[in-house]
PDB file of N, CA and C in Angstrom:
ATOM      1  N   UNK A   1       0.836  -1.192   0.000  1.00  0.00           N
ATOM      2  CA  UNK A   1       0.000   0.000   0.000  1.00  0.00           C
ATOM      3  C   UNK A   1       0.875   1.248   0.000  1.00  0.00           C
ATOM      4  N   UNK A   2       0.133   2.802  -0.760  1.00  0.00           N
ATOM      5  CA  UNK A   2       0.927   3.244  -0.104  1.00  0.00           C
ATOM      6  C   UNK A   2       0.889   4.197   1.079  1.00  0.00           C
ATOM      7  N   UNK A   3       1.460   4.430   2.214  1.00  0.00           N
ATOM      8  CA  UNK A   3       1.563   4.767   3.426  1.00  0.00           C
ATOM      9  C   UNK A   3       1.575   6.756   3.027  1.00  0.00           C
ATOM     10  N   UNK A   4       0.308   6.462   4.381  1.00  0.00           N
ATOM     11  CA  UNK A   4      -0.152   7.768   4.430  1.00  0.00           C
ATOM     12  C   UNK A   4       0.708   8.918   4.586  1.00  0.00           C
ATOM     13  N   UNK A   5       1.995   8.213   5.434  1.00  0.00           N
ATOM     14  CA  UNK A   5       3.246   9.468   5.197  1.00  0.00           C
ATOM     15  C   UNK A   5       3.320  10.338   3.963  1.00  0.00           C
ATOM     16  N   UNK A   6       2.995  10.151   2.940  1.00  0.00           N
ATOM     17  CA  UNK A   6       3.544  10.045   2.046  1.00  0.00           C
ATOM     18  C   UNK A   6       3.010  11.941   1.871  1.00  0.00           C
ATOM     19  N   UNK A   7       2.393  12.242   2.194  1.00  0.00           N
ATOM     20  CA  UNK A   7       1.586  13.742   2.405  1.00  0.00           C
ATOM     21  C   UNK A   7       2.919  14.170   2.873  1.00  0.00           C
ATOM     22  N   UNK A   8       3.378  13.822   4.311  1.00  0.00           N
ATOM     23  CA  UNK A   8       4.772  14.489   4.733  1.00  0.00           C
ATOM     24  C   UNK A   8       5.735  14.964   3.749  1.00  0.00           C
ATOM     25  N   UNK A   9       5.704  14.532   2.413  1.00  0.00           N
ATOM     26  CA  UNK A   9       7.052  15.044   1.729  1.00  0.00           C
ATOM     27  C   UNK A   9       6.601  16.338   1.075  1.00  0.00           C
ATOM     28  N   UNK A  10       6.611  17.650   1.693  1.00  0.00           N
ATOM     29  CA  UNK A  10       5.819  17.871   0.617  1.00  0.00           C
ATOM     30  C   UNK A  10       6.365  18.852  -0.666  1.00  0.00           C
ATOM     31  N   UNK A  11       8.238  18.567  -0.327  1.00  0.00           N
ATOM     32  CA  UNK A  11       8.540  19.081  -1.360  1.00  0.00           C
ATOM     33  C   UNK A  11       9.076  18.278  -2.797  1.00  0.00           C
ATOM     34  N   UNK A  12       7.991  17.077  -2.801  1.00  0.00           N
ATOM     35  CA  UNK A  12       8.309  16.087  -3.795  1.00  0.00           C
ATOM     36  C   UNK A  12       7.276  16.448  -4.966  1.00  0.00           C
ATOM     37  N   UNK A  13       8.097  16.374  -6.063  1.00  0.00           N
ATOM     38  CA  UNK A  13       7.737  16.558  -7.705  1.00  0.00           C
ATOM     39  C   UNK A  13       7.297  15.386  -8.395  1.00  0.00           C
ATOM     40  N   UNK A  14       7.662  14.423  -8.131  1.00  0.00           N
ATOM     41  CA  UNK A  14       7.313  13.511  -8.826  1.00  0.00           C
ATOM     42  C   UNK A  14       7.075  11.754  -8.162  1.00  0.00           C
ATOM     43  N   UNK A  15       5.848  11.571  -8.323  1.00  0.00           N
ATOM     44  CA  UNK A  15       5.442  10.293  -7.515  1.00  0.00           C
ATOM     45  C   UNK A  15       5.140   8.898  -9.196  1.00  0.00           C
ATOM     46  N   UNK A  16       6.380   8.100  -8.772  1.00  0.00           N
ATOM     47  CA  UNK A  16       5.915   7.105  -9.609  1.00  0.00           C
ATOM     48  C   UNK A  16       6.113   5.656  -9.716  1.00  0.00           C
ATOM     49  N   UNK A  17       4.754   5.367  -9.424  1.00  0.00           N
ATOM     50  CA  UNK A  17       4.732   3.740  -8.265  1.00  0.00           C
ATOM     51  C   UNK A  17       3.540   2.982  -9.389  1.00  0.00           C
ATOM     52  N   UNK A  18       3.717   3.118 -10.991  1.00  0.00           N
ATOM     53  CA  UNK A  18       3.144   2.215 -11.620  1.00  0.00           C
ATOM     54  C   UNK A  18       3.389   0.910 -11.476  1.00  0.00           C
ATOM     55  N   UNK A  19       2.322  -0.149 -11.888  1.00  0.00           N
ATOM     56  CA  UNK A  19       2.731  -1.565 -12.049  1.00  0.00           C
ATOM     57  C   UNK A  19       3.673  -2.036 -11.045  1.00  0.00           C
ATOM     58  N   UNK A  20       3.481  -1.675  -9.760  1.00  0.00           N
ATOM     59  CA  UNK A  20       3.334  -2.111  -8.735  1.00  0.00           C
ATOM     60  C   UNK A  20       2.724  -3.325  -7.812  1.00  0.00           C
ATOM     61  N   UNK A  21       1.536  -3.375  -8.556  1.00  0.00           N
ATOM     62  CA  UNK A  21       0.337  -4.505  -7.801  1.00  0.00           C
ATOM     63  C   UNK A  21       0.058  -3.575  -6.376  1.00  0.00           C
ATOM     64  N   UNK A  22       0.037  -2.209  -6.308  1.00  0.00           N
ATOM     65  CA  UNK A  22      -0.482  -2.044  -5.126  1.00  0.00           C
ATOM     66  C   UNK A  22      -1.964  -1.679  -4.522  1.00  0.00           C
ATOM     67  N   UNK A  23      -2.333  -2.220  -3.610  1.00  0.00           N
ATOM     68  CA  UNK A  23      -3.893  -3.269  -3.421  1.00  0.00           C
ATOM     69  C   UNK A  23      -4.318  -2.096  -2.304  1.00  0.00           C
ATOM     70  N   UNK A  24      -4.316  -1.371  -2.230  1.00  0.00           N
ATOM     71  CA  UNK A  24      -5.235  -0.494  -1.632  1.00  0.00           C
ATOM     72  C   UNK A  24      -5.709   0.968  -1.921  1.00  0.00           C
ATOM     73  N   UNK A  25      -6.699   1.752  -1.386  1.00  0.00           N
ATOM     74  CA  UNK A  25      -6.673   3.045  -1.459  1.00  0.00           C
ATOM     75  C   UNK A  25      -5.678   4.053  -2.025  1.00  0.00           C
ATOM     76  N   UNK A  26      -5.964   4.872  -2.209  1.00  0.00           N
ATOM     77  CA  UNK A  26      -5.022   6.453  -2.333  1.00  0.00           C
ATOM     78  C   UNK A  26      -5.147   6.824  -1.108  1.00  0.00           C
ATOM     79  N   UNK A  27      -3.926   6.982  -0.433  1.00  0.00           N
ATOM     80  CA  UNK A  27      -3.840   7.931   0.682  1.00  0.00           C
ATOM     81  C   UNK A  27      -4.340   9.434   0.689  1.00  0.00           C
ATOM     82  N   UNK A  28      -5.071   9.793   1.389  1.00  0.00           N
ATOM     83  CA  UNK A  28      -6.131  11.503   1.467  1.00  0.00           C
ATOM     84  C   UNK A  28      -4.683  12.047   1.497  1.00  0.00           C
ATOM     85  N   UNK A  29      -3.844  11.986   1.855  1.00  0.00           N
ATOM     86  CA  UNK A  29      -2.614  12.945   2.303  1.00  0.00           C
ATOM     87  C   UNK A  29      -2.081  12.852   0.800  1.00  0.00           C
ATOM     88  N   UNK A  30      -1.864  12.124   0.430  1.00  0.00           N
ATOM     89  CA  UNK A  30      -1.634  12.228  -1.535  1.00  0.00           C
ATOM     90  C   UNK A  30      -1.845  13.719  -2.343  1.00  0.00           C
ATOM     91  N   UNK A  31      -3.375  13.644  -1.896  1.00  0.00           N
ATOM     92  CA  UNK A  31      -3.910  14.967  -2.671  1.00  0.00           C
ATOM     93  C   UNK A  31      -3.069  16.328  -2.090  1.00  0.00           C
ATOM     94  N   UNK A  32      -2.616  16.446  -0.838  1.00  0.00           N
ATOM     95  CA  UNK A  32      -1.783  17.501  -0.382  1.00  0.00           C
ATOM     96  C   UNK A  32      -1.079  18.260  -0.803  1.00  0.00           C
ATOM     97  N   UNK A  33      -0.375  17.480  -1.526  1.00  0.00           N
ATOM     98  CA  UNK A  33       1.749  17.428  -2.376  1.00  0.00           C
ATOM     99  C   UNK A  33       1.001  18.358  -3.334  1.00  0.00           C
ATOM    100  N   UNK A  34       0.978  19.274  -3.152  1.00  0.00           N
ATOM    101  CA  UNK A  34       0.748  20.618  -4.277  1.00  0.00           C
ATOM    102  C   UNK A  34       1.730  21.271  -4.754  1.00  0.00           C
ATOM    103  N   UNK A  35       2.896  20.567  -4.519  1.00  0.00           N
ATOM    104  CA  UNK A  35       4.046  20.679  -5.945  1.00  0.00           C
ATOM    105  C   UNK A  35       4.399  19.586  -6.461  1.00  0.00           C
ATOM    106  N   UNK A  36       3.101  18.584  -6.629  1.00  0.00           N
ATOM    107  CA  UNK A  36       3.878  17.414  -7.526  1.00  0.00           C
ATOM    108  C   UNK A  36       3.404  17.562  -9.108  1.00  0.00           C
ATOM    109  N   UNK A  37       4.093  17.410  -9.422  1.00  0.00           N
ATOM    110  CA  UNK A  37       4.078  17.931 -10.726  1.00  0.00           C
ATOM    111  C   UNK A  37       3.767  16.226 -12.134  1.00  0.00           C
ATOM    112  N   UNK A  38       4.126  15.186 -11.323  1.00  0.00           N
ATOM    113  CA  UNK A  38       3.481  13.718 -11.839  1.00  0.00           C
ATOM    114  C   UNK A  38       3.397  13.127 -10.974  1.00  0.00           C
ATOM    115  N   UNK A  39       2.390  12.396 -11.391  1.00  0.00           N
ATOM    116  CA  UNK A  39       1.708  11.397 -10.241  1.00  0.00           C
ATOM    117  C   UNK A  39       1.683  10.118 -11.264  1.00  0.00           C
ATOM    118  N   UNK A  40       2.053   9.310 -11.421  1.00  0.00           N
ATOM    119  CA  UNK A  40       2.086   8.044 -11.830  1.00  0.00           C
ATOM    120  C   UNK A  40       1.636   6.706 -11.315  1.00  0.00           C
ATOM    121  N   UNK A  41       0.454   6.407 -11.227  1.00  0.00           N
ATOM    122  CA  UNK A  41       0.026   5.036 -10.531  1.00  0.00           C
ATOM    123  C   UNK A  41      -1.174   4.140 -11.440  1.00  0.00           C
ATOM    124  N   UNK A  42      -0.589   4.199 -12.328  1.00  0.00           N
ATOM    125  CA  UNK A  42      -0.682   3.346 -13.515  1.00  0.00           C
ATOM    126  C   UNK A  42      -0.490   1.771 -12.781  1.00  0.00           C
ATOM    127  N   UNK A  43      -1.470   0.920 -13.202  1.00  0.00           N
ATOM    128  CA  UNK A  43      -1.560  -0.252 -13.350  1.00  0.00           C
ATOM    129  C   UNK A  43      -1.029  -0.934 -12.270  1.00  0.00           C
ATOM    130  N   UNK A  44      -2.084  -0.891 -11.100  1.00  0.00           N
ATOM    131  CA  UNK A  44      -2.295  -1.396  -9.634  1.00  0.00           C
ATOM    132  C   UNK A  44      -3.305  -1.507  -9.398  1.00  0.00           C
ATOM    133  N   UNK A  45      -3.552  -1.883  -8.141  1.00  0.00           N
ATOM    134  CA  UNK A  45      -4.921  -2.407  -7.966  1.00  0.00           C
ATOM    135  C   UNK A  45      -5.442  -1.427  -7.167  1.00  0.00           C
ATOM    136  N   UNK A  46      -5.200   0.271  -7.371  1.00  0.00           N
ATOM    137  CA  UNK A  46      -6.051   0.635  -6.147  1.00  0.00           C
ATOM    138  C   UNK A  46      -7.368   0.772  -6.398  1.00  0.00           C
ATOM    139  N   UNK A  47      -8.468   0.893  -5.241  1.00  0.00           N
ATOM    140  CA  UNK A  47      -9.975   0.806  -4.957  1.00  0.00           C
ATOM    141  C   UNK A  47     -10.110   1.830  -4.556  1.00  0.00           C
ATOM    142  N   UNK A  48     -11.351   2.135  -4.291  1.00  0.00           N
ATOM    143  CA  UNK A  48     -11.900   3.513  -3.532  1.00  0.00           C
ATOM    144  C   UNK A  48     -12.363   4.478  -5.095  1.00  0.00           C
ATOM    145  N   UNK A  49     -12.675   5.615  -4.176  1.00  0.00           N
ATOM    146  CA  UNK A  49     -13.001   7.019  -5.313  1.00  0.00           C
ATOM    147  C   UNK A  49     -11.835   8.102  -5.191  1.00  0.00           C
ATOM    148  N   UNK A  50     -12.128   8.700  -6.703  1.00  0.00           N
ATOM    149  CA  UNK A  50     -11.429   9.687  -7.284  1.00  0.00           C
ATOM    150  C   UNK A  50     -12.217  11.121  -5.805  1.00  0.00           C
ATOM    151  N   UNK A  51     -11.186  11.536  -4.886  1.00  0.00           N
ATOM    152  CA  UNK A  51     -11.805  12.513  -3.912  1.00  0.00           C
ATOM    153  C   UNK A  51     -11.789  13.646  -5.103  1.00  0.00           C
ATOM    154  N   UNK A  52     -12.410  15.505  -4.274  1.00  0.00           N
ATOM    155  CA  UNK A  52     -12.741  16.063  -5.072  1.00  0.00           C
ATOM    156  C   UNK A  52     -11.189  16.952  -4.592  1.00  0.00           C
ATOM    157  N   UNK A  53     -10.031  17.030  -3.573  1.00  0.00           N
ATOM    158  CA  UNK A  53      -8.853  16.922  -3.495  1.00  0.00           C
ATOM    159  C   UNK A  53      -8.390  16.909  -4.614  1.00  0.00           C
ATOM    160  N   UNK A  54      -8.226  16.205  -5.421  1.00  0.00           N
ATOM    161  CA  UNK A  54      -7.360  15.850  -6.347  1.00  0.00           C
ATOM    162  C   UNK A  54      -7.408  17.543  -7.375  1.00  0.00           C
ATOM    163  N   UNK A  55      -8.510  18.473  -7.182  1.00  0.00           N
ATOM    164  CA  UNK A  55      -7.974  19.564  -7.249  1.00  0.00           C
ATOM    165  C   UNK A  55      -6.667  20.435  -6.883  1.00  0.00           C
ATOM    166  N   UNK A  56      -6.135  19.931  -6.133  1.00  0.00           N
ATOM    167  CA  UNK A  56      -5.139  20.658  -5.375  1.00  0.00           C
ATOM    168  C   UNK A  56      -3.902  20.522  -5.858  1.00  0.00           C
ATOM    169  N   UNK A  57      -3.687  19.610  -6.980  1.00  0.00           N
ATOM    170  CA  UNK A  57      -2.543  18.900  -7.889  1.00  0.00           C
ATOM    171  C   UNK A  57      -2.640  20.226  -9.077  1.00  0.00           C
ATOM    172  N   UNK A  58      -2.550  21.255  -8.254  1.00  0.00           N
ATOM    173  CA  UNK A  58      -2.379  22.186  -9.532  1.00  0.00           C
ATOM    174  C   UNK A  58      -1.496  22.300 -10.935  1.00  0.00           C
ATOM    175  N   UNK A  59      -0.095  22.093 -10.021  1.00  0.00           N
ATOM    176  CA  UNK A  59       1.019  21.312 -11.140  1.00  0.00           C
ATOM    177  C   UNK A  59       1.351  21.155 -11.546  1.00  0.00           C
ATOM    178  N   UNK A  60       0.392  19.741 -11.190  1.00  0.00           N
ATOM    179  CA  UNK A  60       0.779  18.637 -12.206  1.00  0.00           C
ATOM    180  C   UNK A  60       0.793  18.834 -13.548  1.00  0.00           C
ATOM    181  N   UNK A  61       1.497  17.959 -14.097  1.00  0.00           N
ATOM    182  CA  UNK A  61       1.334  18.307 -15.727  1.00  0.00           C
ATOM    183  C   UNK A  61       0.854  16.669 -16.123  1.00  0.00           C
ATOM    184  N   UNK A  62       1.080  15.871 -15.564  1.00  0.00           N
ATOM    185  CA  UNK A  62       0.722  14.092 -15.923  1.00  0.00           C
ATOM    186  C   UNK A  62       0.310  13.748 -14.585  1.00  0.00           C
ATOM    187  N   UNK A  63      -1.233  13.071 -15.098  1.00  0.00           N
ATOM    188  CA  UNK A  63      -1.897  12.642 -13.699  1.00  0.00           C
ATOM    189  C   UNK A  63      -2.207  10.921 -14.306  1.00  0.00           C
ATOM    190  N   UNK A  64      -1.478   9.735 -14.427  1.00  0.00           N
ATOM    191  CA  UNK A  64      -1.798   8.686 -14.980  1.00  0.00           C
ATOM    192  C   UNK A  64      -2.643   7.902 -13.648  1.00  0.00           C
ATOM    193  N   UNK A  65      -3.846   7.692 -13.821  1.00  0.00           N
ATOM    194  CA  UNK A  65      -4.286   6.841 -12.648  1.00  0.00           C
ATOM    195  C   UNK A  65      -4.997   5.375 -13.351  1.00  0.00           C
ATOM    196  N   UNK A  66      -4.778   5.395 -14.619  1.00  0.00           N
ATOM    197  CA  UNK A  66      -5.221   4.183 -15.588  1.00  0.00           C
ATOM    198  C   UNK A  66      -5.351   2.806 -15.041  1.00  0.00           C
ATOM    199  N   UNK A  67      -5.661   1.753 -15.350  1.00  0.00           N
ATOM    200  CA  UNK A  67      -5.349   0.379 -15.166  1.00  0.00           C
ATOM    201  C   UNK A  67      -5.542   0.056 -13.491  1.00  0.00           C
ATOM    202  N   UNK A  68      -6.841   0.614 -12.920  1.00  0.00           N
ATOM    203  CA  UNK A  68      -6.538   0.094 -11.132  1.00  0.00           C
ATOM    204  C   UNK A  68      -8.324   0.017 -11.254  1.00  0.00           C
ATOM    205  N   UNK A  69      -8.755   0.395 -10.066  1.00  0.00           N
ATOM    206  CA  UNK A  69     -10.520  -0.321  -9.643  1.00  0.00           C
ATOM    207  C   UNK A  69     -10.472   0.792  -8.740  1.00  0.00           C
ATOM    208  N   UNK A  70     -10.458   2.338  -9.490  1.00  0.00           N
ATOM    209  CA  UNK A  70     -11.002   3.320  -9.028  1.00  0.00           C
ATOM    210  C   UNK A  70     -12.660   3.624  -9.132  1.00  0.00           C
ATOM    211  N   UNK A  71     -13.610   3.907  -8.573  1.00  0.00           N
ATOM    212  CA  UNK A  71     -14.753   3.309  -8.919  1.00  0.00           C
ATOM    213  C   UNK A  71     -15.561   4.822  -8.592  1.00  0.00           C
ATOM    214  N   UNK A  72     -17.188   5.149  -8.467  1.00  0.00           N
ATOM    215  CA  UNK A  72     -17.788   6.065  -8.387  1.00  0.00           C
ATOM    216  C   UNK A  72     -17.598   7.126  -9.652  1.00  0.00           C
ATOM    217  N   UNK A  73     -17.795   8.278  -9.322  1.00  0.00           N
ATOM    218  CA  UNK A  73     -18.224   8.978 -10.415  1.00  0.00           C
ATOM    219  C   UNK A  73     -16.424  10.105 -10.415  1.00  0.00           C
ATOM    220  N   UNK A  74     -16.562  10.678 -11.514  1.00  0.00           N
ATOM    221  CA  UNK A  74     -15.187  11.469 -11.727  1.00  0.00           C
ATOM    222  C   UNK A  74     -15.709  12.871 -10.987  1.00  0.00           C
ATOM    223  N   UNK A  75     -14.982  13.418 -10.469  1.00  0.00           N
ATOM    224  CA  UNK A  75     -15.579  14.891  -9.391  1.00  0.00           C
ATOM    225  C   UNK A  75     -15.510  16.086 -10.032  1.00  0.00           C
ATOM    226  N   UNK A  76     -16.415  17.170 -10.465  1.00  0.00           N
ATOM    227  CA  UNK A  76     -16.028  17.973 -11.130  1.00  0.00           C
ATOM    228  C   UNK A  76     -14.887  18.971 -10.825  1.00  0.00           C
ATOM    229  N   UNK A  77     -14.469  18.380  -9.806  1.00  0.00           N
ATOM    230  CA  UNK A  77     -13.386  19.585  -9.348  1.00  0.00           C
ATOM    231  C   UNK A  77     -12.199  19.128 -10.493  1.00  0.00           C
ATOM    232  N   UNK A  78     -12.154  18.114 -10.918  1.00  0.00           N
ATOM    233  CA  UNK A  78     -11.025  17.802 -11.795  1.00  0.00           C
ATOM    234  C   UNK A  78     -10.791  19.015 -12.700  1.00  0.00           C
ATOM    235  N   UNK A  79     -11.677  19.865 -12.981  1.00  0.00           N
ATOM    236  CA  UNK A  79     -11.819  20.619 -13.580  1.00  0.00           C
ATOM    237  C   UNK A  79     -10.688  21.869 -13.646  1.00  0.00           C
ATOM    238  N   UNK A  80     -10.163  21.936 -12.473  1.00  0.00           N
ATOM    239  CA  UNK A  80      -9.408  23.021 -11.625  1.00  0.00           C
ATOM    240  C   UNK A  80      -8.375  22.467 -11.879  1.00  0.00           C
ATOM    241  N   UNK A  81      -7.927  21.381 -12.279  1.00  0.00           N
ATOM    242  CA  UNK A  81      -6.429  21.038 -12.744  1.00  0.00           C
ATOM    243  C   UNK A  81      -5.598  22.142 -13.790  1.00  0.00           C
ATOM    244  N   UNK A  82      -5.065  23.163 -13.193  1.00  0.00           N
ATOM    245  CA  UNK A  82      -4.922  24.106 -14.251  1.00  0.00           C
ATOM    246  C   UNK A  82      -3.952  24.049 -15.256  1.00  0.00           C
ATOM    247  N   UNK A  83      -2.831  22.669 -14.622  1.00  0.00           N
ATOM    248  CA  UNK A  83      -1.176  22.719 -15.341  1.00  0.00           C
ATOM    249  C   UNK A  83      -1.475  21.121 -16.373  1.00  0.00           C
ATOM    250  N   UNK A  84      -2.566  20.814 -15.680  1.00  0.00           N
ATOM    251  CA  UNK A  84      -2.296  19.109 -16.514  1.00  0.00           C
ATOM    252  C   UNK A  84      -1.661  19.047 -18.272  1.00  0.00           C
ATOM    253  N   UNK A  85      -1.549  18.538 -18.963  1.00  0.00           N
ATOM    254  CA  UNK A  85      -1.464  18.391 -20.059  1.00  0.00           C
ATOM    255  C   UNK A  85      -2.047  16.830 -20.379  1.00  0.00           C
ATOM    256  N   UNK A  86      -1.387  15.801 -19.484  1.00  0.00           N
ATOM    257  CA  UNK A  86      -2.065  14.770 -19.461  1.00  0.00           C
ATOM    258  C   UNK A  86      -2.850  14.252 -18.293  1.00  0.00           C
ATOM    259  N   UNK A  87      -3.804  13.416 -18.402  1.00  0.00           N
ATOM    260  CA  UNK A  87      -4.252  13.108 -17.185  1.00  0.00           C
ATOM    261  C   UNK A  87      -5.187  11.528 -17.963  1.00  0.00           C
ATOM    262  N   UNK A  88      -4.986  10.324 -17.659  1.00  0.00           N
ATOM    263  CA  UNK A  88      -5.232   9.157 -17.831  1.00  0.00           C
ATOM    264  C   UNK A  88      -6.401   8.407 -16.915  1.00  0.00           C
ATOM    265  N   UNK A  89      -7.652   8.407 -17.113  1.00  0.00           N
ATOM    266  CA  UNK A  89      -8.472   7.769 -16.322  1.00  0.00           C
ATOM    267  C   UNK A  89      -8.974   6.451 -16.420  1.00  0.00           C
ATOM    268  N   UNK A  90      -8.285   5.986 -17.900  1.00  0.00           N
ATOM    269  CA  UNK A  90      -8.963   4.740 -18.428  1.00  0.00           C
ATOM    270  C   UNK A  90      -8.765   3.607 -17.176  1.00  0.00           C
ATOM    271  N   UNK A  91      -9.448   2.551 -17.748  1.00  0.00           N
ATOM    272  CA  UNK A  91      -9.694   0.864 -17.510  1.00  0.00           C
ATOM    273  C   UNK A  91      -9.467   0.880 -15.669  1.00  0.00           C
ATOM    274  N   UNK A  92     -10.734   2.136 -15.588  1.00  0.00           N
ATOM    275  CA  UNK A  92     -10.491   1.850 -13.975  1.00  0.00           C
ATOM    276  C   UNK A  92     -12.773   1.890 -13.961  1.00  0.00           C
ATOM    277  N   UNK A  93     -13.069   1.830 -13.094  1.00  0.00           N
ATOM    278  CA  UNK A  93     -14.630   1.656 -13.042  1.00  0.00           C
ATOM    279  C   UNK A  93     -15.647   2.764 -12.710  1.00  0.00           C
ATOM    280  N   UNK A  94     -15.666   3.933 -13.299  1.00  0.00           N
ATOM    281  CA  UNK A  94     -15.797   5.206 -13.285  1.00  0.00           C
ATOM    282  C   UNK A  94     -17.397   4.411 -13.673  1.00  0.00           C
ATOM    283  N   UNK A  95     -18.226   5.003 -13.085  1.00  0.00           N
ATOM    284  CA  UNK A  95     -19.599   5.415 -13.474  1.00  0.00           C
ATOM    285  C   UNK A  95     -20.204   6.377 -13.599  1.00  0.00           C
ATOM    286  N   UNK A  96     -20.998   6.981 -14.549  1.00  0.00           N
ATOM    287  CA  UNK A  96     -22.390   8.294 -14.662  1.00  0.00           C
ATOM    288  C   UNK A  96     -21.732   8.646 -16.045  1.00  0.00           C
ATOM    289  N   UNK A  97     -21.671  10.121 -15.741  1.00  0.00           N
ATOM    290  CA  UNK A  97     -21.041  11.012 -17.738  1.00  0.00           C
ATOM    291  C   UNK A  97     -20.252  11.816 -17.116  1.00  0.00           C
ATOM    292  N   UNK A  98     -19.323  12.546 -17.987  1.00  0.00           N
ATOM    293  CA  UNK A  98     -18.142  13.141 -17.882  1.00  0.00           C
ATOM    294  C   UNK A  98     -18.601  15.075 -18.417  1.00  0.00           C
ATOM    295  N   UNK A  99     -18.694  15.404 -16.766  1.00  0.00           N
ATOM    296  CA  UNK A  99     -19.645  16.688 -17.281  1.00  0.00           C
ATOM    297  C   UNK A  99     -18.962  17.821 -18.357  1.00  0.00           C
ATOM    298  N   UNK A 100     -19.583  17.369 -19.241  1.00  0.00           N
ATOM    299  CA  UNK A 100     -18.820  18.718 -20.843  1.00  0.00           C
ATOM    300  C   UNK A 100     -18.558  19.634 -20.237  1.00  0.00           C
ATOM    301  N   UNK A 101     -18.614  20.288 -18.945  1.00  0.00           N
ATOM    302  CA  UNK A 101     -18.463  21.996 -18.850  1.00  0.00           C
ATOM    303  C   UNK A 101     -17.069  21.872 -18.325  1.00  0.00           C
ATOM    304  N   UNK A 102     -16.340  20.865 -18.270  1.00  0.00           N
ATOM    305  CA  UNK A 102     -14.857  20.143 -17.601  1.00  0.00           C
ATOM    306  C   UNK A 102     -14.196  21.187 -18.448  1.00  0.00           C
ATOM    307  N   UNK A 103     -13.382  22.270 -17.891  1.00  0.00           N
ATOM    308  CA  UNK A 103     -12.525  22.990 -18.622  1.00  0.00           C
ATOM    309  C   UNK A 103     -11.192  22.633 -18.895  1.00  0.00           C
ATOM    310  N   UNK A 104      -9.873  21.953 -19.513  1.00  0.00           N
ATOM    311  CA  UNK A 104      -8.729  21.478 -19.033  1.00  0.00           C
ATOM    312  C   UNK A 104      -8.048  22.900 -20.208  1.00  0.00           C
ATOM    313  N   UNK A 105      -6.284  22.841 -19.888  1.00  0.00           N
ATOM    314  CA  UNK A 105      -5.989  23.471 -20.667  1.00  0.00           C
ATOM    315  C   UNK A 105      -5.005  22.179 -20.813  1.00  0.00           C
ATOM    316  N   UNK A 106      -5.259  21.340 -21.174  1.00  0.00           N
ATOM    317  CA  UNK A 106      -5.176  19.720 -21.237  1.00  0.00           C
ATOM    318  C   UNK A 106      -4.443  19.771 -22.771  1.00  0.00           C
ATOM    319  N   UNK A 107      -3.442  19.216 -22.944  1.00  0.00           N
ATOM    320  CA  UNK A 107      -3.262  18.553 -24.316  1.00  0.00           C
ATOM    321  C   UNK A 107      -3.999  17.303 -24.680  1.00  0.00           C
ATOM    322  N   UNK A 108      -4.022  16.528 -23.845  1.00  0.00           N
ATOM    323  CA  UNK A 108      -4.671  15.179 -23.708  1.00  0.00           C
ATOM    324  C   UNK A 108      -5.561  15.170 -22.818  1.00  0.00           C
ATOM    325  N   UNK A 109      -6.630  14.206 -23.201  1.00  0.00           N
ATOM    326  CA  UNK A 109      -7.428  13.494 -21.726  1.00  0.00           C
ATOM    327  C   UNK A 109      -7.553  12.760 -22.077  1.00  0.00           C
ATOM    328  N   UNK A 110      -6.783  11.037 -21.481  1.00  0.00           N
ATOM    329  CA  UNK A 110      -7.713  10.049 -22.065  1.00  0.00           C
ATOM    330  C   UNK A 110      -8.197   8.981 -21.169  1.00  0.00           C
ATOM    331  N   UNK A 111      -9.549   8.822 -22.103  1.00  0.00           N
ATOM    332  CA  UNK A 111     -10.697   8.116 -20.979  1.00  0.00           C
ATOM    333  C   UNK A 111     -11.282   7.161 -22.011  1.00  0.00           C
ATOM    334  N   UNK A 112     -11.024   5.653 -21.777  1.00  0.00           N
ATOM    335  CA  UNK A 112     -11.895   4.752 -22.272  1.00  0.00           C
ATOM    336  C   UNK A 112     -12.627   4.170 -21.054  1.00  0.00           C
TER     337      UNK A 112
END
């Protein structure tokens, strides 16, 4: 898993713990690190929901959360991601619609 410390760093830029196999939650302290600039957790098994936190990744420029059993609905705060360029939501278990008024200054979004 990864350990809630992980909020403590908070002058870390770059988090990247893909293809891992790691089997639990996102730590709430995750969303904190408001100078991480990538977040990489591509293809693990985490569960739970996308919080509406994940605003706070101003940033970031790559948000990959692809390939895990993130589940519930996507939060419109995603919206507020102001630095993303990429941000990866696929082959995780997102339910409802993806509200059009989602502003990104996004090069990419991709969502299957």
């Amino acid at each position: 898993s990864i350990p809630d410390c992980i909020g403590d760093l908070t002058s870390l830029r770059e988090v990247n713990l893909g293809n891992n196999r790691l089997s639990s939650v996102i730590p709430g302290s995750l969303w904190k690190l408001n100078n991480l600039i990538v977040l990489n957790l591509t293809s693990n098994l985490l569960t739970a929901f996308l919080p509406p936190d994940i605003k706070n990744l101003k940033v970031a420029t790559l948000i990959d959360l692809s390939g895990n059993q993130l589940s519930s609905t996507i939060p419109s705060s995603i919206g507020g991601l102001e630095s993303v360029e990429t941000l990866s939501l696929a082959r995780n278990r997102f339910q409802g619609h993806i509200n059009v008024n989602l502003m990104f200054s996004a090069y990419s979004v991709l969502m299957h």
